[in-house]
N, C-alpha and C. Protein backbone atom coordinates (compact mmCIF):
# COMPACT_ATOMS: atom_id res chain seq x y z
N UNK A 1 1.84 5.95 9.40
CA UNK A 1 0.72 6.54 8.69
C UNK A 1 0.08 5.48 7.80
N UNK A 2 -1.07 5.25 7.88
CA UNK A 2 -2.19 4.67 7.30
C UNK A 2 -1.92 5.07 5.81
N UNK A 3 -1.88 3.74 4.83
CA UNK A 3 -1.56 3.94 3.30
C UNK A 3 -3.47 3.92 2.41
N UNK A 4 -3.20 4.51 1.69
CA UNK A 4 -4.87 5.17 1.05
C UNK A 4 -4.41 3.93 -0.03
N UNK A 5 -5.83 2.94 -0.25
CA UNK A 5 -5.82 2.18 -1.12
C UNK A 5 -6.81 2.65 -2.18
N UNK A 6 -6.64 2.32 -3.27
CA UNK A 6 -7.86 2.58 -4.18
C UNK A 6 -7.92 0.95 -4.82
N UNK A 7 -8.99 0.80 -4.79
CA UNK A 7 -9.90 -0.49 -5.62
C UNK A 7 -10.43 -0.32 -6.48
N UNK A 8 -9.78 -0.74 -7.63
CA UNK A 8 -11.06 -0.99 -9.03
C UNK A 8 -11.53 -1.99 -9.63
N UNK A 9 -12.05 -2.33 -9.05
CA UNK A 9 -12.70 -3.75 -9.24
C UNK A 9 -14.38 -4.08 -9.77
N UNK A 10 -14.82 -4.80 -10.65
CA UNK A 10 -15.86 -4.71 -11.28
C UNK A 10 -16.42 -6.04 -10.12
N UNK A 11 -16.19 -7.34 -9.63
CA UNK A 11 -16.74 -8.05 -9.06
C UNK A 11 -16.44 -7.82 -7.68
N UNK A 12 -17.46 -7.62 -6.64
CA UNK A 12 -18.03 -7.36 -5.40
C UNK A 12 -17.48 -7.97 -4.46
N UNK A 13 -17.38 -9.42 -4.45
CA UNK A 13 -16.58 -10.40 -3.98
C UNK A 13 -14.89 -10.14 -3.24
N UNK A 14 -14.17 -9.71 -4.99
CA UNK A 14 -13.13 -9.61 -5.02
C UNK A 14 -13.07 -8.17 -4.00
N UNK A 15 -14.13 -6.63 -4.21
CA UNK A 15 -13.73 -5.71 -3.73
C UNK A 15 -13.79 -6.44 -2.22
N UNK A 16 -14.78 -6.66 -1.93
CA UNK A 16 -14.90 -6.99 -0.54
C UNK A 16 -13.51 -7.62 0.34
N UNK A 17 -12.90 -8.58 -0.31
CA UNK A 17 -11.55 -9.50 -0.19
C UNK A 17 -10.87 -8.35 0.03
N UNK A 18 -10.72 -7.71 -1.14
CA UNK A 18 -9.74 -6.79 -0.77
C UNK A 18 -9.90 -5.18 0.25
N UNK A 19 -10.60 -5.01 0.29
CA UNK A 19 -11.32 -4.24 1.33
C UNK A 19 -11.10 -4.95 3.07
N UNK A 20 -11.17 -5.83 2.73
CA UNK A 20 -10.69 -6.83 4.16
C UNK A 20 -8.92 -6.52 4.60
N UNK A 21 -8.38 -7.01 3.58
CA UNK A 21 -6.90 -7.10 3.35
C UNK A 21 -6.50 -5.95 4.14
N UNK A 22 -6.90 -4.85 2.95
CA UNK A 22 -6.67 -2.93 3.80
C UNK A 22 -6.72 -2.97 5.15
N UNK A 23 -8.19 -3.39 5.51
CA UNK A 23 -8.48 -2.81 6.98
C UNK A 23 -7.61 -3.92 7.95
N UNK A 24 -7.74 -5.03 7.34
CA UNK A 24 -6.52 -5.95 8.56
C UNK A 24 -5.03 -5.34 8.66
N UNK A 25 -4.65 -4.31 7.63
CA UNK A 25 -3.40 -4.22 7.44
C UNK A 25 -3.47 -2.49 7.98
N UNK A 26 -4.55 -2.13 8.52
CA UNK A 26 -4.58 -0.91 9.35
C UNK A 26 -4.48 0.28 8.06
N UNK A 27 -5.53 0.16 6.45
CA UNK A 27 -5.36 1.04 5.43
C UNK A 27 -6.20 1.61 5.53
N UNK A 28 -6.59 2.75 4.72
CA UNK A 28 -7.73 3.57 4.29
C UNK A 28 -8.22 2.89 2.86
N UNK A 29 -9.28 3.28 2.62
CA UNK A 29 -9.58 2.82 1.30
C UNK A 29 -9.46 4.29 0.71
N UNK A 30 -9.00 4.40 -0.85
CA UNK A 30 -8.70 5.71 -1.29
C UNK A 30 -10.64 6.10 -2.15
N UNK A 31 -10.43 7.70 -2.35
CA UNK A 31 -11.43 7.61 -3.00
C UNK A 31 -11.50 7.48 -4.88
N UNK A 32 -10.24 7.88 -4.44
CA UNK A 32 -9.62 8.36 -5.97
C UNK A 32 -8.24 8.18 -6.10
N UNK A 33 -7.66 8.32 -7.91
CA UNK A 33 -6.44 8.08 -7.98
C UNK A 33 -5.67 9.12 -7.51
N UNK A 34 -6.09 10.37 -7.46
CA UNK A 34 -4.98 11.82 -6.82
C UNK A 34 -4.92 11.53 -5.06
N UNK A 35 -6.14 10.97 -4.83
CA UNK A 35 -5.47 10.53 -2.95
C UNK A 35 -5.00 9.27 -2.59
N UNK A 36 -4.42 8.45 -3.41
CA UNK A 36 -3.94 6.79 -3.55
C UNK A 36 -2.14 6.71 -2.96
N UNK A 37 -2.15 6.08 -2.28
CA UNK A 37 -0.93 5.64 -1.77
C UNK A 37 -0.56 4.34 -2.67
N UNK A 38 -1.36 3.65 -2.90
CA UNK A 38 -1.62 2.49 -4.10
C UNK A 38 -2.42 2.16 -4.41
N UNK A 39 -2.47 1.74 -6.01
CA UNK A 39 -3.90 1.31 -6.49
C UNK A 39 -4.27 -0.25 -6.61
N UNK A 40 -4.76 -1.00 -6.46
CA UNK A 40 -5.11 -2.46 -7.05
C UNK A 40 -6.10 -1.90 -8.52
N UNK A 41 -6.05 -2.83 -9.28
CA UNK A 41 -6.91 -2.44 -10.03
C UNK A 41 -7.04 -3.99 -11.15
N UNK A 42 -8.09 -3.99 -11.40
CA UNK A 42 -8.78 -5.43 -12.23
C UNK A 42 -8.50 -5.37 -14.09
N UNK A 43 -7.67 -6.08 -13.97
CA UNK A 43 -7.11 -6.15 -15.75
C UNK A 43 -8.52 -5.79 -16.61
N UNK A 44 -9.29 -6.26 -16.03
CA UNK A 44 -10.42 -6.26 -17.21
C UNK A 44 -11.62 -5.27 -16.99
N UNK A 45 -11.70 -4.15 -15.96
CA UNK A 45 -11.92 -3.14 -15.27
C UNK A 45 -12.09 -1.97 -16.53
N UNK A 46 -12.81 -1.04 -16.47
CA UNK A 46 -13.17 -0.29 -17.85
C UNK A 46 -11.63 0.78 -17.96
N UNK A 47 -11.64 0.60 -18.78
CA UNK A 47 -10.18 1.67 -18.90
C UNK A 47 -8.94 1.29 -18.02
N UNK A 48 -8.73 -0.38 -17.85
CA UNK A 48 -7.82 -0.46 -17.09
C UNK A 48 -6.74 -0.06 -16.85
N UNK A 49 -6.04 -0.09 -18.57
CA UNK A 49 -5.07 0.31 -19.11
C UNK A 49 -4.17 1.68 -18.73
N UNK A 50 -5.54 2.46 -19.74
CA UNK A 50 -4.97 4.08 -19.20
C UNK A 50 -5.22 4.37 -17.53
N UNK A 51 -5.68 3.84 -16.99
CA UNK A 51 -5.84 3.93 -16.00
C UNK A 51 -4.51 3.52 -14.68
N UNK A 52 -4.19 2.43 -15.46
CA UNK A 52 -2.27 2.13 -14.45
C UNK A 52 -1.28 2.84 -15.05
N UNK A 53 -1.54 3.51 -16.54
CA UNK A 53 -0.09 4.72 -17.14
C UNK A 53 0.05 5.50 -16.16
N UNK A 54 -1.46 6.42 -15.84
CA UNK A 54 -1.58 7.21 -15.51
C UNK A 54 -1.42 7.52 -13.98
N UNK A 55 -1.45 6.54 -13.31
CA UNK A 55 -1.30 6.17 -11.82
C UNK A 55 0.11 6.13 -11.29
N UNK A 56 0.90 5.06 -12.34
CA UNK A 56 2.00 4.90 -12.43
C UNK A 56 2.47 5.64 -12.64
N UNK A 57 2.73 7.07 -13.89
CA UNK A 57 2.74 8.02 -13.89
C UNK A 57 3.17 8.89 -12.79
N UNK A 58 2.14 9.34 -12.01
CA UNK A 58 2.19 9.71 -10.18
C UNK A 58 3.42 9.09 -9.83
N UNK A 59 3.75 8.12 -10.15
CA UNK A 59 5.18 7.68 -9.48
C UNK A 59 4.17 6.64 -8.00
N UNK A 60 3.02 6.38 -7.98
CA UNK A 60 2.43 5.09 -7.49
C UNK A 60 2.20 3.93 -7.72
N UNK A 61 2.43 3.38 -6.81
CA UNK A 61 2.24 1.80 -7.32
C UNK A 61 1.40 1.08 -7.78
N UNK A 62 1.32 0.31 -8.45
CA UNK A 62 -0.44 -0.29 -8.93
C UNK A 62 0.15 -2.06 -8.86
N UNK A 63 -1.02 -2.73 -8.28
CA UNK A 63 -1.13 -3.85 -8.44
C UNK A 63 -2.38 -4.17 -9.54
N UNK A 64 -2.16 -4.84 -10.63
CA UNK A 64 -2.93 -5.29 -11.14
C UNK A 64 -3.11 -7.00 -10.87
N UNK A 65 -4.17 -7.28 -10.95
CA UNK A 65 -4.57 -8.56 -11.09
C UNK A 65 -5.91 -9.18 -12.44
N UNK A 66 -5.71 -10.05 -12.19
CA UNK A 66 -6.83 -11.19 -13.20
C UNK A 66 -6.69 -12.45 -13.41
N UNK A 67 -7.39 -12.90 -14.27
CA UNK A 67 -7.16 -13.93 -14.66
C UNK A 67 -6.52 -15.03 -14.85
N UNK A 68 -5.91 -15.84 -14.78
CA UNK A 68 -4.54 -16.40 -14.81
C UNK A 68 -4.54 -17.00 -16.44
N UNK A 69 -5.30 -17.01 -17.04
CA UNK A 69 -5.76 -17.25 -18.04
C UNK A 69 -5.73 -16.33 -19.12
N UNK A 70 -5.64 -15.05 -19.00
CA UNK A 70 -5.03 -13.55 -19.59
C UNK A 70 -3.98 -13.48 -19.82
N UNK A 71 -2.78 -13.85 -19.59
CA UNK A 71 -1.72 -14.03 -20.14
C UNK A 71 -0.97 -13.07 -20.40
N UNK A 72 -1.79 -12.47 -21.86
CA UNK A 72 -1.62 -11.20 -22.80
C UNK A 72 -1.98 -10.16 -21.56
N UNK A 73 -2.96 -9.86 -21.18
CA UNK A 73 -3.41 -8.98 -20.56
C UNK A 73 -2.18 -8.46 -18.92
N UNK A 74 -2.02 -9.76 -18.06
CA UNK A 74 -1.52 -9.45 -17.32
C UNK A 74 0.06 -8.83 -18.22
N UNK A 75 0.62 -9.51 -18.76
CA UNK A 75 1.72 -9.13 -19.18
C UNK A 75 1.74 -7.46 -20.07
N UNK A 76 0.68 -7.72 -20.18
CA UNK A 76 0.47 -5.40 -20.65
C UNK A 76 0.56 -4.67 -19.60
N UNK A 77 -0.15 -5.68 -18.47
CA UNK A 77 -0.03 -4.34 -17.12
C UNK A 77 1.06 -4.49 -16.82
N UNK A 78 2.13 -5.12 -16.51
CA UNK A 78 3.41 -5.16 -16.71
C UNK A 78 4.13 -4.36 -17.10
N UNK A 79 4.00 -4.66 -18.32
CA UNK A 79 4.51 -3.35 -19.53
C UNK A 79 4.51 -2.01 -19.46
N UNK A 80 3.03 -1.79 -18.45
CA UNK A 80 2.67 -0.43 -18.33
C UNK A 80 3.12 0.18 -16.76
N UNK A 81 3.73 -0.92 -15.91
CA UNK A 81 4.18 -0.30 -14.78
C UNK A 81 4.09 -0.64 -13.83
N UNK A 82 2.73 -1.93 -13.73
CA UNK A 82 2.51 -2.23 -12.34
C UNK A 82 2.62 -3.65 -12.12
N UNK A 83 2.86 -3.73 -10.99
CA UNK A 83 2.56 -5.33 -10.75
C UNK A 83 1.67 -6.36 -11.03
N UNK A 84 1.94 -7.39 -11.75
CA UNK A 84 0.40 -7.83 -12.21
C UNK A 84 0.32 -9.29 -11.63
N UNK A 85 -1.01 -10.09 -10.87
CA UNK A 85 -0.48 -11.30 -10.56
C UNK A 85 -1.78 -11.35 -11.02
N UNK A 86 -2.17 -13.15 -11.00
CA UNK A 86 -3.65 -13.72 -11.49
C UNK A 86 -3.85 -13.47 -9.75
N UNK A 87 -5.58 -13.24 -10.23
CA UNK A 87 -6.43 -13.96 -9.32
C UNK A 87 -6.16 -14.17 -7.77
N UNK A 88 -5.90 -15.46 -8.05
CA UNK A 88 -5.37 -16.04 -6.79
C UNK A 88 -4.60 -15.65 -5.51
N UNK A 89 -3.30 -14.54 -6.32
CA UNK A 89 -2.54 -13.88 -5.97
C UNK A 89 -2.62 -12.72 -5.06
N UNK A 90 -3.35 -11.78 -5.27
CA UNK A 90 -4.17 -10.95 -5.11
C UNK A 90 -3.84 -10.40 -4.14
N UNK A 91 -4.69 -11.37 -3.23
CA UNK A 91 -4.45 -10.79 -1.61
C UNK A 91 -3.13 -11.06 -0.96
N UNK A 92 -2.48 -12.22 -1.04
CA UNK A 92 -0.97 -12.12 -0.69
C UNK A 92 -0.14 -11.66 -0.95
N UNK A 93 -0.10 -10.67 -2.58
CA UNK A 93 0.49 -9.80 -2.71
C UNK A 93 0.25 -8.56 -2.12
N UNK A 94 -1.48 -7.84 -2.12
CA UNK A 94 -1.50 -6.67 -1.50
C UNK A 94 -0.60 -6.81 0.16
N UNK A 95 -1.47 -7.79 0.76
CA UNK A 95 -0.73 -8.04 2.03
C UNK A 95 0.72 -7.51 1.65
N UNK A 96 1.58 -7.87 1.19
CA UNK A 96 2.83 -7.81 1.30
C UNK A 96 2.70 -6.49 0.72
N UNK A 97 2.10 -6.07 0.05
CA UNK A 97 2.80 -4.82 -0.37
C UNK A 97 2.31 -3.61 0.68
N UNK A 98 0.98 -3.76 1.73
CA UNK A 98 0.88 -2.92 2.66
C UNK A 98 1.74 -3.38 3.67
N UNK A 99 2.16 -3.85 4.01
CA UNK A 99 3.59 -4.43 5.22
C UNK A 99 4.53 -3.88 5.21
């Protein structure tokens, strides 16, 4: 069964990247957090925060990413439950985590 992704991502680029990732890896894109198999979601994204409690919460997974330069930031999403890598990371982690 096909895993429901949700993307929150403020730069276009990045959704697109990751929108790629999904469909090579045979995903749905989710529409929302109540139909999410997992979320990615952008450290610096409006309400990022409450937004991975609450996901995580669900007992789903969240990848966060950013900056590598955030430091503070990645290490809160951490804190709050989900996986957090910079940037870079991103797609070789989703990869692995839809596999």
């Amino acid at each position: 069964m096909a895993k429901k992704v949700l993307v929150v991502a403020r730069d276009m680029v990045f959704r697109a990247k990751l929108r790629g990732v999904i469909a090579s890896a045979a995903g749905e894109l989710a529409s929302d957090e109540a139909s999410c198999d997992l979320a990615v979601v952008e450290i610096e994204a409006a309400n990022w925060d409450i937004r991975i409690r609450k996901i995580v919460a669900r007992g789903t997974p969240v990848l966060a990413f950013g900056s590598h330069v955030r430091v503070d930031l990645l290490q809160a999403a951490r804190e709050a439950g989900a996986r957090a890598v910079p940037n870079s990371q991103v797609e070789s982690a989703l990869r692995e985590m839809l596999a």
